[in-house]
C-alpha atoms as a PDB file:
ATOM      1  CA  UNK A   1      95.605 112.447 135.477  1.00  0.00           C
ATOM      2  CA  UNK A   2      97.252 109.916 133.457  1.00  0.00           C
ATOM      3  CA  UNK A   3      99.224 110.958 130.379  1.00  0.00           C
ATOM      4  CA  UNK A   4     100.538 109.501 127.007  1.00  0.00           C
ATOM      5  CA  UNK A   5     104.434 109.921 126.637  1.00  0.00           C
ATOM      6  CA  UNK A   6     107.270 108.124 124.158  1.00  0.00           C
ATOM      7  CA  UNK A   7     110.593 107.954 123.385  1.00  0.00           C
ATOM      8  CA  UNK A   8     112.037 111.449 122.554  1.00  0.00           C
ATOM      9  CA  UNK A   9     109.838 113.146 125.143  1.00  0.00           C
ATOM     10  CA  UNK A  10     111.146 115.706 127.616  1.00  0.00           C
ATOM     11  CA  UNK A  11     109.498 116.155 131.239  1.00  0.00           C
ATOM     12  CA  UNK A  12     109.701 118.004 134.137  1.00  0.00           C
ATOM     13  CA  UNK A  13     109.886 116.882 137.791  1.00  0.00           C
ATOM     14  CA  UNK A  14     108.938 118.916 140.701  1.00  0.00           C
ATOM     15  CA  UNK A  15     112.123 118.980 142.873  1.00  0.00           C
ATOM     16  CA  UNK A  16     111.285 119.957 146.634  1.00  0.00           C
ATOM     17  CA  UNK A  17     112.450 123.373 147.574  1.00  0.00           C
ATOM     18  CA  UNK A  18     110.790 124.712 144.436  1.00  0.00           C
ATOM     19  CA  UNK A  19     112.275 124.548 140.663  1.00  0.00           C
ATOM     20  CA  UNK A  20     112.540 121.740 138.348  1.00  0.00           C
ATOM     21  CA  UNK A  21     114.413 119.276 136.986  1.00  0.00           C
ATOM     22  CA  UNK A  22     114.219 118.181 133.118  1.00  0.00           C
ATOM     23  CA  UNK A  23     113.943 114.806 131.841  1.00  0.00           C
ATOM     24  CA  UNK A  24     114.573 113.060 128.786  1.00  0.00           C
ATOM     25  CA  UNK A  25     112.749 109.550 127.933  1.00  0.00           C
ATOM     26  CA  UNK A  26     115.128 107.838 125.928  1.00  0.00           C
ATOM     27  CA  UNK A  27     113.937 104.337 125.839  1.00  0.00           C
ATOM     28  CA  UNK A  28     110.236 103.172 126.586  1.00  0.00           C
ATOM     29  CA  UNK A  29     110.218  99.245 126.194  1.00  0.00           C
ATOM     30  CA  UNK A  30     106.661  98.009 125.178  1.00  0.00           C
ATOM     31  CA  UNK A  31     106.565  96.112 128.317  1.00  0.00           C
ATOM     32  CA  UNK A  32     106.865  97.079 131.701  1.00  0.00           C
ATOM     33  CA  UNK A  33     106.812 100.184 133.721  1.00  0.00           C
ATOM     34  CA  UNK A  34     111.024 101.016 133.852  1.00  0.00           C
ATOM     35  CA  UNK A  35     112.275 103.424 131.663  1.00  0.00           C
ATOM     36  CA  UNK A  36     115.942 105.010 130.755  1.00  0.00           C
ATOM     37  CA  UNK A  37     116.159 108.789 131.673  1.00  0.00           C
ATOM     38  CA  UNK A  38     118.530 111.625 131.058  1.00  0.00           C
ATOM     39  CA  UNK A  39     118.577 114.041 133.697  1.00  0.00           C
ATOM     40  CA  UNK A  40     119.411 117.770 133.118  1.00  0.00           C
ATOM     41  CA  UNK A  41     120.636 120.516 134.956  1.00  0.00           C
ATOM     42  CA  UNK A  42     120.615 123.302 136.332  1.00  0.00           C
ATOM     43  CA  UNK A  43     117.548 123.603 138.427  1.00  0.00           C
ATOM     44  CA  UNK A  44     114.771 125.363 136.059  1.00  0.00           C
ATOM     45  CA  UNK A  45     111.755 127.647 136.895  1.00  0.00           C
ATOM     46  CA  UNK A  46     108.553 126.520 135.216  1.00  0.00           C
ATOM     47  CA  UNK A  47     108.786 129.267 132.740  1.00  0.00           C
ATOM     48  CA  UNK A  48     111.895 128.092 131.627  1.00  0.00           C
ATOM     49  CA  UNK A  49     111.792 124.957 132.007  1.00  0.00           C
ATOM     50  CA  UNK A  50     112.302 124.176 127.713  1.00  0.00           C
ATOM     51  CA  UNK A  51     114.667 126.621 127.492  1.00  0.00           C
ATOM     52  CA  UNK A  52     117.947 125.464 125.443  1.00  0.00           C
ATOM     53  CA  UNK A  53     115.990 121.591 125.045  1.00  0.00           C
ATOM     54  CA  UNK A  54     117.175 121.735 120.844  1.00  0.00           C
ATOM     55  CA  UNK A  55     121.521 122.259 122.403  1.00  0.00           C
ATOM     56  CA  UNK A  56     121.382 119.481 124.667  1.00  0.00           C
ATOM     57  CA  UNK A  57     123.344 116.583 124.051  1.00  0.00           C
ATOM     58  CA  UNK A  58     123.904 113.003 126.292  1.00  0.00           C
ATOM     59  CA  UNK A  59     126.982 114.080 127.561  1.00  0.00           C
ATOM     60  CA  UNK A  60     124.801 117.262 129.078  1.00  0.00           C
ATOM     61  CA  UNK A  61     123.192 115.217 131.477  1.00  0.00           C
ATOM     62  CA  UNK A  62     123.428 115.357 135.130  1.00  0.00           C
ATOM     63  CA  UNK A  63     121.894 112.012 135.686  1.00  0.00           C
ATOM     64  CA  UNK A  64     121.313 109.146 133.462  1.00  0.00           C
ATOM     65  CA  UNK A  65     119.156 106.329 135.276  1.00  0.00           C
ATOM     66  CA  UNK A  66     116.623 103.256 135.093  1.00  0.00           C
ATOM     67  CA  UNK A  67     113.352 104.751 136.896  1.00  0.00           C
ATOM     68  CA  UNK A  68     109.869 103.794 137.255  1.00  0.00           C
ATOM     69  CA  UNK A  69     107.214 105.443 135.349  1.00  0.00           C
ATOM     70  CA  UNK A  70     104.999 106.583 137.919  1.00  0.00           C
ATOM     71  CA  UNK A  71     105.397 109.934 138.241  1.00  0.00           C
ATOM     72  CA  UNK A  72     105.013 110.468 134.258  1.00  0.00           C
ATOM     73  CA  UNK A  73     101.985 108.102 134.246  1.00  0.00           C
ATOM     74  CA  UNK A  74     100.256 109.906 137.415  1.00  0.00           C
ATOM     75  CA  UNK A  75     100.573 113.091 135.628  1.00  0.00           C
ATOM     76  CA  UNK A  76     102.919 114.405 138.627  1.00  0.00           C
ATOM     77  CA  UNK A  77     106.027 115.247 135.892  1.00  0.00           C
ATOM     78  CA  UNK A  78     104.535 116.633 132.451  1.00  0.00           C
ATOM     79  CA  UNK A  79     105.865 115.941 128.935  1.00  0.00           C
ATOM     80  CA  UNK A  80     106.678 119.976 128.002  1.00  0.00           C
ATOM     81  CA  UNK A  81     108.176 119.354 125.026  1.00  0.00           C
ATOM     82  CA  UNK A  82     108.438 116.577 122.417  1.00  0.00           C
ATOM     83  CA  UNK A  83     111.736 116.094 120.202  1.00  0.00           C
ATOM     84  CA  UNK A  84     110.996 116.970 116.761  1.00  0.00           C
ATOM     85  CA  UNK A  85     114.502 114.762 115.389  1.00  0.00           C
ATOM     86  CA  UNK A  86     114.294 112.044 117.940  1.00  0.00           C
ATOM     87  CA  UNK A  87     117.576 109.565 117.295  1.00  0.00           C
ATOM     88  CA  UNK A  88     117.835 107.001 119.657  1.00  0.00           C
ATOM     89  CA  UNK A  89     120.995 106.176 118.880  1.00  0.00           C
ATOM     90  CA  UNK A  90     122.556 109.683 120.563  1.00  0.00           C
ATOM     91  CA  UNK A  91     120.686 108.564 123.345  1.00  0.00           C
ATOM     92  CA  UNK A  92     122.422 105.607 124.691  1.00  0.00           C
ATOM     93  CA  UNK A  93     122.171 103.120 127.239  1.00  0.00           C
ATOM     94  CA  UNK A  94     125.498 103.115 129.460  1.00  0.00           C
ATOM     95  CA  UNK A  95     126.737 100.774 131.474  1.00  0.00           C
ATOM     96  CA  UNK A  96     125.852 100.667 135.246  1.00  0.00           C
ATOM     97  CA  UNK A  97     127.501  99.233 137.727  1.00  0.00           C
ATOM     98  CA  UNK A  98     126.091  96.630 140.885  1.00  0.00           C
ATOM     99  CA  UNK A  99     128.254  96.157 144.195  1.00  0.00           C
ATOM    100  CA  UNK A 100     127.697  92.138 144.377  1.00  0.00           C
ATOM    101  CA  UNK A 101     126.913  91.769 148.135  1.00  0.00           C
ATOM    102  CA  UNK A 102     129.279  88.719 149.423  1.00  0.00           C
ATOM    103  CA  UNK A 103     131.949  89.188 147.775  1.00  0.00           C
ATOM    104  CA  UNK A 104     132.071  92.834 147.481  1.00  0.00           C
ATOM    105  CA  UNK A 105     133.275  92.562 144.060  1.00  0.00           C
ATOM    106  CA  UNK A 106     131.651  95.289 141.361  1.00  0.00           C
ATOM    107  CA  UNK A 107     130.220  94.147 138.387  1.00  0.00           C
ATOM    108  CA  UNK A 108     129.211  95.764 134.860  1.00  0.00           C
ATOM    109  CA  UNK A 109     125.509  95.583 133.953  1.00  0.00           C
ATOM    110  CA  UNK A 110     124.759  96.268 130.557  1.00  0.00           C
ATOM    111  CA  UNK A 111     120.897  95.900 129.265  1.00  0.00           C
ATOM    112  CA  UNK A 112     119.125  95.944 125.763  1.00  0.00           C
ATOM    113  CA  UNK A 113     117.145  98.956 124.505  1.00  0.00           C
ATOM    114  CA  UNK A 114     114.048  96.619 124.787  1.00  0.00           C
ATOM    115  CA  UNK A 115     114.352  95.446 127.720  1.00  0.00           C
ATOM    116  CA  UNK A 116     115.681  97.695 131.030  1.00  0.00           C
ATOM    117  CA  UNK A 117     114.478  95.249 133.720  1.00  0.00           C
ATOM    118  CA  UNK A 118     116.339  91.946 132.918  1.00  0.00           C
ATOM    119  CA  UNK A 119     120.254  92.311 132.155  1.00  0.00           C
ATOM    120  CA  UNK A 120     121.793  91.679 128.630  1.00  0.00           C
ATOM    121  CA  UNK A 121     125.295  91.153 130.019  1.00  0.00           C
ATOM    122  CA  UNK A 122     126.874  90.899 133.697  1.00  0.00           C
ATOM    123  CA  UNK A 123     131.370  91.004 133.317  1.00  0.00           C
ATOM    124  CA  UNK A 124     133.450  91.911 136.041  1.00  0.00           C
ATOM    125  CA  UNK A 125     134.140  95.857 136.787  1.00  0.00           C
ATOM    126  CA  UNK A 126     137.353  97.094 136.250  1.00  0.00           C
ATOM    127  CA  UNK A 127     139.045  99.942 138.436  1.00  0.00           C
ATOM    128  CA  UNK A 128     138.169 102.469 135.486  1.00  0.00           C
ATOM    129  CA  UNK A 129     134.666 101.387 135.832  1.00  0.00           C
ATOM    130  CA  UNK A 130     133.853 102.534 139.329  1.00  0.00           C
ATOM    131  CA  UNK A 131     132.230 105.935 137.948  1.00  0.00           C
ATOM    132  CA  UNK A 132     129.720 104.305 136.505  1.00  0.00           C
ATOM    133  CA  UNK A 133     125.821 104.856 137.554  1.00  0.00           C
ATOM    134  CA  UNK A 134     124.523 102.512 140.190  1.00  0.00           C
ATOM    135  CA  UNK A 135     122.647  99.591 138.972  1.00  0.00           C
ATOM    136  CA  UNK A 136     118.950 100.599 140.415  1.00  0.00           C
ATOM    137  CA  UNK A 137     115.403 101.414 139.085  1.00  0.00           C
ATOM    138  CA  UNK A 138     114.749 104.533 140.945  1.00  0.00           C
ATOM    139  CA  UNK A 139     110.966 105.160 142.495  1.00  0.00           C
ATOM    140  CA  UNK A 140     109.097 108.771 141.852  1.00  0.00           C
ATOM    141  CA  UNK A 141     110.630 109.410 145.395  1.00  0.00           C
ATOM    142  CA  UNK A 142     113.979 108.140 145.523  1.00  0.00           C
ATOM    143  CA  UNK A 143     114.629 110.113 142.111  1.00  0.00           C
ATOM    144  CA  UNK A 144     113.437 113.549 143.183  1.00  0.00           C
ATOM    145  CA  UNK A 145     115.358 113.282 146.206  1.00  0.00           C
ATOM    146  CA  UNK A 146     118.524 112.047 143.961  1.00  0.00           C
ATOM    147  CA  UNK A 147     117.699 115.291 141.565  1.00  0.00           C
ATOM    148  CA  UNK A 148     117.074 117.689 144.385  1.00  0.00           C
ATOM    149  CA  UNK A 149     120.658 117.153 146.095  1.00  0.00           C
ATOM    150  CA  UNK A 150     122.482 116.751 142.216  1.00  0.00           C
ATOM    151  CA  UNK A 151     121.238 119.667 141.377  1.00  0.00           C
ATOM    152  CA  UNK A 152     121.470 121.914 144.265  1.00  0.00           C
ATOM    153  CA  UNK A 153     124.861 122.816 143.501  1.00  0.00           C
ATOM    154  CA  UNK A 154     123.556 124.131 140.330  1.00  0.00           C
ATOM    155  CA  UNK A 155     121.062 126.161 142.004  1.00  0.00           C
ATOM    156  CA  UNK A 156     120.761 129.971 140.885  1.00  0.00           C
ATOM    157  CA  UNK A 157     122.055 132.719 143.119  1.00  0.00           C
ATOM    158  CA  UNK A 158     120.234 135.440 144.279  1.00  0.00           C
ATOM    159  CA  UNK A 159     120.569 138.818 143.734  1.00  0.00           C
ATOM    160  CA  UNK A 160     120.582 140.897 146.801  1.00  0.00           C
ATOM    161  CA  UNK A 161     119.358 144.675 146.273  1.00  0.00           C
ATOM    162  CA  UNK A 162     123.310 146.321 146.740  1.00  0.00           C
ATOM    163  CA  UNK A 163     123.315 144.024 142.735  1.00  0.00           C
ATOM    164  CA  UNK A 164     120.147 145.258 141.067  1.00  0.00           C
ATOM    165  CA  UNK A 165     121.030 147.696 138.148  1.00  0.00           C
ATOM    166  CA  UNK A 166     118.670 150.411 137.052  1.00  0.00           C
END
């Protein structure tokens, strides 16, 4: 069941295990089928899954990332809520970062807001670069795989009976 979804939208995706991830679309070029996502903890239960989406910031994400569509566009991971203030502009693109294979050598992608599939600039890394987010376009798969282990630390405890309070 294919859905509409833009800029500003925020999503959830299934993680296995149970729970849910939320996602943030913060760019949608016209063209193409790649898209820049913020990724946010902790691991949510569908019924609160929008819970807290007006505090959030960039620097709350867990994961920020170049992904393909698909699961949005299959209707797999559902817009839940829609930004009522959207501002690109707190939404960055960073900088990732691409091992070159030969050489070894790390270098800095950077891309354009309209474009997430063809690089804008390519410099050498430096050492205070190396925490950057690998240079990939994750798959439906690949993604909710990278989500489910990110976030597992985050997941909730439970409460054993010898903790429930009357």
């Amino acid at each position: 069941m294919s859905q509409k979804y833009r800029e500003g939208n925020f999503f959830s995706v299934p993680l296995g295990h149970g729970g849910f991830a939320l996602g943030l679309i913060a760019r949608k070029p016209r063209r193409g089928s790649v898209l820049l996502g913020y990724f946010f903890g902790p691991r949510r239960n569908q019924a609160d899954i929008t819970s807290g989406i007006r505090e959030l910031v960039a620097a709350d994400a867990e994961l920020v990332c170049r992904f393909k569509d698909t699961g949005l566009h299959r209707g797999l991971w559902r817009v839940v809520a829609v930004s009522p203030e959207w501002d690109r502009s707190l939404w960055p693109v960073p900088a990732f970062l691409r091992k070159e294979g030969l050489s070894g050598r790390d270098i800095r992608v950077e891309y354009d807001s309209d474009s997430l599939t063809m690089s804008a600039r390519e410099t050498a890394a430096g050492v205070t670069e190396e925490h950057l987010s690998e240079d990939v376009v994750l798959d439906e798969e690949r993604l909710t795989e990278h989500l489910s282990r990110l976030l597992q630390a985050h997941r909730a405890e439970a409460v054993g009976p010898g903790q429930w309070t009357g």
